[in-house]
N, C-alpha and C. Protein backbone atom coordinates (compact mmCIF):
# COMPACT_ATOMS: atom_id res chain seq x y z
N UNK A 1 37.11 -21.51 16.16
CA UNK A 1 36.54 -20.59 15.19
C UNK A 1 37.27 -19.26 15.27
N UNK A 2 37.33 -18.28 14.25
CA UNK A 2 38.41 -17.30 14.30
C UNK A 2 37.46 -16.51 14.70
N UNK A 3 37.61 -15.07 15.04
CA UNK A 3 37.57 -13.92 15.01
C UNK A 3 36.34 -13.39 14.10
N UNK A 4 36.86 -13.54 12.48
CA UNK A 4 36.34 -13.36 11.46
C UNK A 4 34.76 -14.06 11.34
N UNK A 5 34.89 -15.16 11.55
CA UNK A 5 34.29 -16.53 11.74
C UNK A 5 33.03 -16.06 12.47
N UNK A 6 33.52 -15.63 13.39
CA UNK A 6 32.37 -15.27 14.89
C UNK A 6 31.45 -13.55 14.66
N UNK A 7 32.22 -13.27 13.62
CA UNK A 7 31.77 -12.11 13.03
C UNK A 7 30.99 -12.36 12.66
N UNK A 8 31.12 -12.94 11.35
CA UNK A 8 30.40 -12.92 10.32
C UNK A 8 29.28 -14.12 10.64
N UNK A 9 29.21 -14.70 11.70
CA UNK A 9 27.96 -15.58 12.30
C UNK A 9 26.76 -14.50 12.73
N UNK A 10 27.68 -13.91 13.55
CA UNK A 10 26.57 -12.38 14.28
C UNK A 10 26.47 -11.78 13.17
N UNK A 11 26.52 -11.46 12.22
CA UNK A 11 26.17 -10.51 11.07
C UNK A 11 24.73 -11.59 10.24
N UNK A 12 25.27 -12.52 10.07
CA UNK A 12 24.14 -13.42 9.56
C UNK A 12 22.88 -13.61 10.58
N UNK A 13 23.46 -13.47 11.98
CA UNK A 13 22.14 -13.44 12.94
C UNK A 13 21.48 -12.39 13.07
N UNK A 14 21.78 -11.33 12.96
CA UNK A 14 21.44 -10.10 12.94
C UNK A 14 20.68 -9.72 11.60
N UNK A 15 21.22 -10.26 10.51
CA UNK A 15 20.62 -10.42 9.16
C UNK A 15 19.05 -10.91 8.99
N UNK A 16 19.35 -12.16 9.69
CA UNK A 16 17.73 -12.98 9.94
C UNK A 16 16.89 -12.41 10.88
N UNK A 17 17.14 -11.60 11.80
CA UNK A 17 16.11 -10.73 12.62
C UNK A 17 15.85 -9.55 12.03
N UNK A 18 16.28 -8.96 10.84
CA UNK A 18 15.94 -7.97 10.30
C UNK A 18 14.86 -8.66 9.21
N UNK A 19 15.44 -9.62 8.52
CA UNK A 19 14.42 -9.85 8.02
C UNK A 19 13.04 -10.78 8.54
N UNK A 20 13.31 -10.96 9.49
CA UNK A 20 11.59 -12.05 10.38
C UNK A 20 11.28 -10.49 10.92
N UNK A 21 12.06 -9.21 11.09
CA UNK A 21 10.74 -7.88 11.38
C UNK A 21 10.07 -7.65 9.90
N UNK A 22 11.02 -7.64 8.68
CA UNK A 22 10.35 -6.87 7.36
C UNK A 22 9.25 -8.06 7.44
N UNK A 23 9.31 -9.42 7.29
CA UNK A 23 8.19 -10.77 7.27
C UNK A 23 7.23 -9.95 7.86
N UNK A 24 7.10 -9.65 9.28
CA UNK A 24 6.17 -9.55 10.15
C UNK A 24 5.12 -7.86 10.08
N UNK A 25 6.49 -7.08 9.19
CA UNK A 25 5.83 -5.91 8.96
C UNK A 25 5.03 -6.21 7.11
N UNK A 26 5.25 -7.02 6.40
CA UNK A 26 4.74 -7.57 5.46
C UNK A 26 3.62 -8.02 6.00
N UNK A 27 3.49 -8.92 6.59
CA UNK A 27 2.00 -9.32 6.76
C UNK A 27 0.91 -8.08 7.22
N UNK A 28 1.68 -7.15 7.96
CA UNK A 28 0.44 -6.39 8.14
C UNK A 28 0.36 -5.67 7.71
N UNK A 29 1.59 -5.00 6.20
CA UNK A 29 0.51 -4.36 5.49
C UNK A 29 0.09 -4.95 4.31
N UNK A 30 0.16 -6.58 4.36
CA UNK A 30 -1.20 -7.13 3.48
C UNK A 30 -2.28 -7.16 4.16
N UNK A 31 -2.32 -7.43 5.23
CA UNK A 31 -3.65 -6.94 5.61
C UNK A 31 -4.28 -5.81 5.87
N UNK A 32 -3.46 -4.84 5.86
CA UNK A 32 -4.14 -3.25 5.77
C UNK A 32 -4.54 -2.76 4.36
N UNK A 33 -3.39 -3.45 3.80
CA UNK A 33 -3.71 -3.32 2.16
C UNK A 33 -4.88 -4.04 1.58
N UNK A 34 -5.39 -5.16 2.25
CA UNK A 34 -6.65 -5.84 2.15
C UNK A 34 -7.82 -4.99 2.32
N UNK A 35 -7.92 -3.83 3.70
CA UNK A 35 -8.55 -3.54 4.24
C UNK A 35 -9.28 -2.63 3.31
N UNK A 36 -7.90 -1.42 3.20
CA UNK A 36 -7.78 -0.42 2.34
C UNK A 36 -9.18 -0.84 0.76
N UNK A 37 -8.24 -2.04 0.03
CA UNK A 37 -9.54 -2.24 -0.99
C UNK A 37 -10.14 -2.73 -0.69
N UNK A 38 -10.58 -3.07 0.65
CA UNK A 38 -12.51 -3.37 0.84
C UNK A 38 -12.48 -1.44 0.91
N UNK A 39 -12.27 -1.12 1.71
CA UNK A 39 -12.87 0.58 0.89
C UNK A 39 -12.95 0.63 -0.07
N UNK A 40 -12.31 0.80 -0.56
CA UNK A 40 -12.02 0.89 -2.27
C UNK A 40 -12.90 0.56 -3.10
N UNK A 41 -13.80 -0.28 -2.66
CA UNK A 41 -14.50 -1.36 -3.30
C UNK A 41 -15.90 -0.56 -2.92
N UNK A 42 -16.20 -0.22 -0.89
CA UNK A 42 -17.57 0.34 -0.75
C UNK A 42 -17.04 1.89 -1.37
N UNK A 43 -16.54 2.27 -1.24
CA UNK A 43 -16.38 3.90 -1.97
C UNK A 43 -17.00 3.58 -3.53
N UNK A 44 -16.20 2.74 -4.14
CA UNK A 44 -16.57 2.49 -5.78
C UNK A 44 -18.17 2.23 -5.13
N UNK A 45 -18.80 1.38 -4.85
CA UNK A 45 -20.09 1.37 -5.02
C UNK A 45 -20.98 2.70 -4.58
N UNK A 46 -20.31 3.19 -3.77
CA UNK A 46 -20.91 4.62 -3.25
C UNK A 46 -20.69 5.75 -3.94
N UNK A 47 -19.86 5.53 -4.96
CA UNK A 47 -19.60 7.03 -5.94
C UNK A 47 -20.30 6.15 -7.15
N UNK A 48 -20.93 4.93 -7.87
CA UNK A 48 -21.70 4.44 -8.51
C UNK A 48 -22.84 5.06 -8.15
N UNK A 49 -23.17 5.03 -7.21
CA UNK A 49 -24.95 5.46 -6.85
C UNK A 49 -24.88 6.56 -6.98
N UNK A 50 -23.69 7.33 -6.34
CA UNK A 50 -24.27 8.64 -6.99
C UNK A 50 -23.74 9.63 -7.86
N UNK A 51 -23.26 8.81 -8.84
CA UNK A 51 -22.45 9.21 -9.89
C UNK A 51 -21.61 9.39 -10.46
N UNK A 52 -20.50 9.23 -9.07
CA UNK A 52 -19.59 10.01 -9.30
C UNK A 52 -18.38 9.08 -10.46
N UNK A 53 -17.21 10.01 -11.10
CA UNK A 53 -16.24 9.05 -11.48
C UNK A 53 -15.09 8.44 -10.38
N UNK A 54 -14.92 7.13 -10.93
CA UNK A 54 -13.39 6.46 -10.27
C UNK A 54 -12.51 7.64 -9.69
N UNK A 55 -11.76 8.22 -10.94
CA UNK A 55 -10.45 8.84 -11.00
C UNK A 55 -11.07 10.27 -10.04
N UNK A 56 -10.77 10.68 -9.32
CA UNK A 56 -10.87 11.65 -8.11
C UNK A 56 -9.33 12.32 -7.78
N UNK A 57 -9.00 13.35 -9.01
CA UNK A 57 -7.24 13.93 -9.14
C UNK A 57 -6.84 14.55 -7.46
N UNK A 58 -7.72 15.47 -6.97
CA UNK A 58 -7.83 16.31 -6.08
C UNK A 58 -7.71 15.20 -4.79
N UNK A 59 -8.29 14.13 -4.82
CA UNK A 59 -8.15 13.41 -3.87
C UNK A 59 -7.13 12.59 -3.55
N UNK A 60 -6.77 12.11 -4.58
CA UNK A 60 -5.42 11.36 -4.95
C UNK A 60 -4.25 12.45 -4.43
N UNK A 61 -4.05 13.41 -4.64
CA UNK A 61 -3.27 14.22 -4.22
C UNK A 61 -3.79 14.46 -2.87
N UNK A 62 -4.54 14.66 -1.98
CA UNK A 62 -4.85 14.97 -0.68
C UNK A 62 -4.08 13.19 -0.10
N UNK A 63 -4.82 12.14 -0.55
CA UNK A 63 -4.01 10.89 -0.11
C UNK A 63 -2.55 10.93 0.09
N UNK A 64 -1.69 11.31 -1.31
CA UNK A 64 -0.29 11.46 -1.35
C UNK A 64 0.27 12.44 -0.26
N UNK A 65 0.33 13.38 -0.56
CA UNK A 65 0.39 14.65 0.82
C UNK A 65 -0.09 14.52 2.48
N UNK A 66 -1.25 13.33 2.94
CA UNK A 66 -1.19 12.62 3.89
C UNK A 66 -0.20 12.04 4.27
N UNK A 67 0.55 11.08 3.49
CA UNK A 67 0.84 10.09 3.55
C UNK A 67 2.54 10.48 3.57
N UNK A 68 2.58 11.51 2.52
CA UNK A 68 4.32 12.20 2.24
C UNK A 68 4.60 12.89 3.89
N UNK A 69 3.54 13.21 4.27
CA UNK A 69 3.64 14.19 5.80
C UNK A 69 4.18 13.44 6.90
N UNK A 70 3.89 11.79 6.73
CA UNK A 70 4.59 10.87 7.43
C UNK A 70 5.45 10.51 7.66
N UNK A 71 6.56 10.86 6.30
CA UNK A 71 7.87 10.89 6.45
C UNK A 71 8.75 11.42 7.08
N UNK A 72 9.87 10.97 7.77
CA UNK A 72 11.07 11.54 8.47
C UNK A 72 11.98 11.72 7.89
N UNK A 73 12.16 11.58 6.09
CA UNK A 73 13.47 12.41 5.79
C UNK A 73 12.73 12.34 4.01
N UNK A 74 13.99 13.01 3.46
CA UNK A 74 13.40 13.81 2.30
C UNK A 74 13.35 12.38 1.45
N UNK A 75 14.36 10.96 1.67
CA UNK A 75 14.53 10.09 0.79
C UNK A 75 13.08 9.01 0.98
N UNK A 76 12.37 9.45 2.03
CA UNK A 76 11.38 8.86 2.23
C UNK A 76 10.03 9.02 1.98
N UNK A 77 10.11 10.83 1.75
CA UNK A 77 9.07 10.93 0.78
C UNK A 77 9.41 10.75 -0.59
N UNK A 78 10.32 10.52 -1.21
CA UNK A 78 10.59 10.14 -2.45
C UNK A 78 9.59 8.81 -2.43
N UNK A 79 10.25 7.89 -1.56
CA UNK A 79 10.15 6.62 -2.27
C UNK A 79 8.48 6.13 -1.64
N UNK A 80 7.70 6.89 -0.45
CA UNK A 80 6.64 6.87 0.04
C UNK A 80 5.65 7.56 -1.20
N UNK A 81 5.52 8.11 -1.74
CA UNK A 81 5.34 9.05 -2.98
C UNK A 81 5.43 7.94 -3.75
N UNK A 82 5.91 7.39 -4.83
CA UNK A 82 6.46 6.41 -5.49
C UNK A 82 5.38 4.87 -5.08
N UNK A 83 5.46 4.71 -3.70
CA UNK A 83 4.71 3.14 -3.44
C UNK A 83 3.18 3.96 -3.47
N UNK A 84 3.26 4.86 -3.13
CA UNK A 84 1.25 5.40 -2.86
C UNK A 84 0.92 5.51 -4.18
N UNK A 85 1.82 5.94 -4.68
CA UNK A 85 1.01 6.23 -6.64
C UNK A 85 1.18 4.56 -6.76
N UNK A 86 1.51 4.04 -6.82
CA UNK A 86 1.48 2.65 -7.08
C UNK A 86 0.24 1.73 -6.48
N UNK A 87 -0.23 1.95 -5.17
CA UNK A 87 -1.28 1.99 -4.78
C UNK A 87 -2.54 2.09 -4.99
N UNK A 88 -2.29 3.87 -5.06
CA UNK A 88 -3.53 4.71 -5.69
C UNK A 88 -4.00 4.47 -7.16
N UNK A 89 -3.14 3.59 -7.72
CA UNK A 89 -3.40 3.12 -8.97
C UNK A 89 -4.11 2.22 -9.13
N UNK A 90 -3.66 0.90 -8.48
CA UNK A 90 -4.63 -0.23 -8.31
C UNK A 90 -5.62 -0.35 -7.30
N UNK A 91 -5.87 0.57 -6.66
CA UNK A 91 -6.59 1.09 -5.62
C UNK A 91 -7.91 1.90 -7.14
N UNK A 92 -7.70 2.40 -7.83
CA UNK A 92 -8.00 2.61 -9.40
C UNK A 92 -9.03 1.52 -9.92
N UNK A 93 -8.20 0.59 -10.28
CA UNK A 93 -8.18 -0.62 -11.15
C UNK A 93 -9.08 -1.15 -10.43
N UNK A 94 -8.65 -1.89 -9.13
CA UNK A 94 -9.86 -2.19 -8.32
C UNK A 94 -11.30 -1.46 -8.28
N UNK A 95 -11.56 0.08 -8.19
CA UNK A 95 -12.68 -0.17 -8.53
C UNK A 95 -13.35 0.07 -9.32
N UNK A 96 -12.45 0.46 -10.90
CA UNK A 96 -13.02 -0.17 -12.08
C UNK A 96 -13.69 -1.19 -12.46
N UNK A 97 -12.68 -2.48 -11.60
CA UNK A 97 -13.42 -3.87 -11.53
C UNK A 97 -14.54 -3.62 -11.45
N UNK A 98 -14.49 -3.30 -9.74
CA UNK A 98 -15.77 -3.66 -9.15
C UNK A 98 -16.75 -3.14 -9.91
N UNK A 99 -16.72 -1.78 -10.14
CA UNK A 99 -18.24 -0.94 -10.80
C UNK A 99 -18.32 -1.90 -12.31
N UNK A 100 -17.23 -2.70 -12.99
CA UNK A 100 -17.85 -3.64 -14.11
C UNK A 100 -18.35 -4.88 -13.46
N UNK A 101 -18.32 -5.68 -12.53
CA UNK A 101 -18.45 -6.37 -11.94
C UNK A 101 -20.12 -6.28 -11.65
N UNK A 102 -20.57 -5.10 -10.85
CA UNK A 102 -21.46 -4.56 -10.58
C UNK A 102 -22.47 -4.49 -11.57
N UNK A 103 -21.95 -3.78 -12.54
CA UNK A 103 -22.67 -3.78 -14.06
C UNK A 103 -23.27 -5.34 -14.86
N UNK A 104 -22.19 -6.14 -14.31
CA UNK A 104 -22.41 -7.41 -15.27
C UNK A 104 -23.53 -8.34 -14.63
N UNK A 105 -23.31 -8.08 -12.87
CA UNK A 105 -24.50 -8.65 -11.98
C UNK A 105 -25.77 -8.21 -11.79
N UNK A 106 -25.69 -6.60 -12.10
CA UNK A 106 -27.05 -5.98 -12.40
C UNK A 106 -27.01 -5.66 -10.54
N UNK A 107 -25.96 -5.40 -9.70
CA UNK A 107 -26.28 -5.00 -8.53
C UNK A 107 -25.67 -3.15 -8.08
């Protein structure tokens, strides 16, 4: 086997352990992301009872600015910024559901 050969084996091995960490960091944040909208879900029923609306601007921005503070470089609050509004959106939607959901069961 050449040189080249033996390279580009270790580059492909090295390739597959980067990606079985992103796999392994995937699963847990589907399950945090799971977690997250079971909140999502008792918050929606808890701002139902007492009135409040879904959309919470002031809060949404306190979330983002948490979350941007986490970052270690400027390209990372870009794109951390970017996945949380994406989030905070269907984090939204979700408990729109739910409070129609709620409505349709009479609970």
């Amino acid at each position: 086997m050449s040189e080249s050969t033996l390279s580009n084996t270790g580059h492909w091995q090295e390739l597959e352990e980067w990606r079985k960490k992103i796999d392994g960091i995937d699963r847990q944040l589907a399950a945090l992301l799971c977690e997250r909208l079971q909140c999502a879900r008792n918050i929606s029923i808890l701002k139902a009872r007492i009135g409040e609306q879904v959309l919470q601007p002031e809060r949404e921005k306190e979330v983002l600015n948490n979350v941007m503070s986490q970052a270690d470089s400027l390209q990372k609050v870009g794109a951390l910024e970017k996945i949380y509004r994406c989030i905070i959106e269907e984090s939204r939607l979700f408990q729109h559901e739910q409070n129609s959901d709620q409505h349709h069961t009479g609970h």
